[in-house]
N, C-alpha and C. Protein backbone atom coordinates (compact mmCIF):
# COMPACT_ATOMS: atom_id res chain seq x y z
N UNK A 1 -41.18 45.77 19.12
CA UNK A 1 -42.01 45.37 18.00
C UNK A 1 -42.79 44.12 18.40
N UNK A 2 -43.91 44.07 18.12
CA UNK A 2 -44.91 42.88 18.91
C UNK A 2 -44.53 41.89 17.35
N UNK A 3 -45.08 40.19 17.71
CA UNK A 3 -45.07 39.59 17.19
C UNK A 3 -46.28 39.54 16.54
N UNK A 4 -46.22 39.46 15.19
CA UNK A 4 -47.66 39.25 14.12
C UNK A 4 -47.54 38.41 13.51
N UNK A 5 -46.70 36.82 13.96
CA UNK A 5 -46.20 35.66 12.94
C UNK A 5 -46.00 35.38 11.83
N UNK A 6 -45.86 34.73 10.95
CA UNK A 6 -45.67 34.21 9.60
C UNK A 6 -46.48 34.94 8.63
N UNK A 7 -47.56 35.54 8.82
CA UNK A 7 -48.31 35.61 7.41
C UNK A 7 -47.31 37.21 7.35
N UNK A 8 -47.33 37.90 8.53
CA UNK A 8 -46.39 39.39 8.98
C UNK A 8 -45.14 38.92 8.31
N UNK A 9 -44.74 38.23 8.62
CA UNK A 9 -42.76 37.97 7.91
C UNK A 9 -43.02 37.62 6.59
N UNK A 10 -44.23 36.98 6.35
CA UNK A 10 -44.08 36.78 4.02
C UNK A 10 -44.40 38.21 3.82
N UNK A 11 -45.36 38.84 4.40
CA UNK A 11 -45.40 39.96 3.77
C UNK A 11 -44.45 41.44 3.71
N UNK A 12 -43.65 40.96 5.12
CA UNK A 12 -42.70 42.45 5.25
C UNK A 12 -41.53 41.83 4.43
N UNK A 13 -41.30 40.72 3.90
CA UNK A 13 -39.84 40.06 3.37
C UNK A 13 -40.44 40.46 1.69
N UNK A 14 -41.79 40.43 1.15
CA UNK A 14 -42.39 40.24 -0.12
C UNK A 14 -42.12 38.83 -0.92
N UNK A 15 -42.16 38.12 0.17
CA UNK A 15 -41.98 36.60 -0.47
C UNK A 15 -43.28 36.43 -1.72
N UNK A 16 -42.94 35.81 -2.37
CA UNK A 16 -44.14 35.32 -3.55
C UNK A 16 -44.76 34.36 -3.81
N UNK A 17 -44.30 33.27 -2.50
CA UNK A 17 -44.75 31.94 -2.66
C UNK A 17 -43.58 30.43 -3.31
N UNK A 18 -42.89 31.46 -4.08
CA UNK A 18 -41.42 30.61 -4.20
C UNK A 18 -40.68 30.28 -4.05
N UNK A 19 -40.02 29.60 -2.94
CA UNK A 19 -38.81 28.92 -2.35
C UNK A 19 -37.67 29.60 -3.07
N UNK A 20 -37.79 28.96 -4.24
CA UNK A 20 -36.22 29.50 -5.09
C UNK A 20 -36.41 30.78 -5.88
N UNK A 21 -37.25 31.49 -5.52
CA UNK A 21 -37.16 32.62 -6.22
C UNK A 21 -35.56 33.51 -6.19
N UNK A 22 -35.04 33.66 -4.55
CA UNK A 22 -34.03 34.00 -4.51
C UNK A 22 -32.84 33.34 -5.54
N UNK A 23 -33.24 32.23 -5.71
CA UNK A 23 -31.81 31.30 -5.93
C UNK A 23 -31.94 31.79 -7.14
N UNK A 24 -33.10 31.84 -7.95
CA UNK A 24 -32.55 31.94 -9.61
C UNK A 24 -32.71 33.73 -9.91
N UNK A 25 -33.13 34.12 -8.77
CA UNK A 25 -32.47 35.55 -9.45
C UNK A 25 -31.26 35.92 -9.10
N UNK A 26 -30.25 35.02 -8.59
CA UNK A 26 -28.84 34.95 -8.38
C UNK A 26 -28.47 34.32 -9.53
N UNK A 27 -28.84 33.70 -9.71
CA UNK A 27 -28.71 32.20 -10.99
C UNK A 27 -28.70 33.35 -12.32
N UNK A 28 -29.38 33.75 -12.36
CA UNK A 28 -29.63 34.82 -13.79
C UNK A 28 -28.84 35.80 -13.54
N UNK A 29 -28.11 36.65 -12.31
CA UNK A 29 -27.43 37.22 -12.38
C UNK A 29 -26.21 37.07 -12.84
N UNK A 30 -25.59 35.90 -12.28
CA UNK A 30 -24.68 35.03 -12.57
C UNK A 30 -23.99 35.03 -13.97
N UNK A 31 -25.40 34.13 -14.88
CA UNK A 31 -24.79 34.08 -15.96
C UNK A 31 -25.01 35.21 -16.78
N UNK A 32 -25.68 36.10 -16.52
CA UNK A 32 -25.76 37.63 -17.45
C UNK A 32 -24.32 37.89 -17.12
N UNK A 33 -24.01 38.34 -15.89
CA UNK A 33 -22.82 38.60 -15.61
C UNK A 33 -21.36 38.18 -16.63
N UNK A 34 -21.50 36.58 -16.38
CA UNK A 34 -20.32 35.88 -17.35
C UNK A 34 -20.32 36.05 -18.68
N UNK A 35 -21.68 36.56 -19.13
CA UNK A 35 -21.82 36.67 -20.63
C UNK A 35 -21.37 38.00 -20.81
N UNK A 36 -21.94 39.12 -20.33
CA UNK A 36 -21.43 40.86 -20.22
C UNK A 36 -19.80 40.23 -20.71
N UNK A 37 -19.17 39.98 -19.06
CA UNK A 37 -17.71 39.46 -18.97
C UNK A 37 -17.03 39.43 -20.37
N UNK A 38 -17.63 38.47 -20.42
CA UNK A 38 -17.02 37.51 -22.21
C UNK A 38 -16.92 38.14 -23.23
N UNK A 39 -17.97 39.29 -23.21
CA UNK A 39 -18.71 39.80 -24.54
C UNK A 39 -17.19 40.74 -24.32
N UNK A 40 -17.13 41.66 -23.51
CA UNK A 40 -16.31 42.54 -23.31
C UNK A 40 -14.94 42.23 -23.56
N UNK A 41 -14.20 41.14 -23.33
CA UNK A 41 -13.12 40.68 -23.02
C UNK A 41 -13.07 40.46 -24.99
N UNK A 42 -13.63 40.25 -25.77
CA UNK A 42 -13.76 39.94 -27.38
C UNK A 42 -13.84 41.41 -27.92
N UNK A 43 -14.45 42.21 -27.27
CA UNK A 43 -14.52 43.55 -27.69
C UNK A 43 -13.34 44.13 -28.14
N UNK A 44 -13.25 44.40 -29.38
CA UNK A 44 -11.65 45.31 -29.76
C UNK A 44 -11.52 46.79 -28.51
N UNK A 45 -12.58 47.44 -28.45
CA UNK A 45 -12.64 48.43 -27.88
C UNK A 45 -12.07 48.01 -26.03
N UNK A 46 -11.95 46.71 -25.48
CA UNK A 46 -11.40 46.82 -24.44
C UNK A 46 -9.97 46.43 -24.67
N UNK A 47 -9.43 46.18 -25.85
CA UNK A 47 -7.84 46.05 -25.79
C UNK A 47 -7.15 47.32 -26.08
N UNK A 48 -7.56 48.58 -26.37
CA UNK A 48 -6.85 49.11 -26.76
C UNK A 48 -7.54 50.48 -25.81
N UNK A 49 -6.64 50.35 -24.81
CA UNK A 49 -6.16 51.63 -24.08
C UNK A 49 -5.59 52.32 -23.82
């Protein structure tokens, strides 16, 4: 594979210009996640199996 530098690696990665883009769509996963979690764990329907 030949080298086509930097502008080639933002575009084959689909960077957007945002540093932390990665970080807060971990970040939002995160806490959706803990909230799902929570919601479920209050749910009558998960105590009774």
């Amino acid at each position: 594979m030949r080298d086509r530098g930097p502008a080639a690696e933002v575009a084959y990665n689909g960077q957007q210009g945002d540093m932390w883009d990665a970080h807060a769509d971990m970040a939002l996963a995160a806490l959706v996640t803990s909230l799902a979690s929570s919601v479920r764990r209050r749910s009558p329907a998960a105590t009774t199996r």
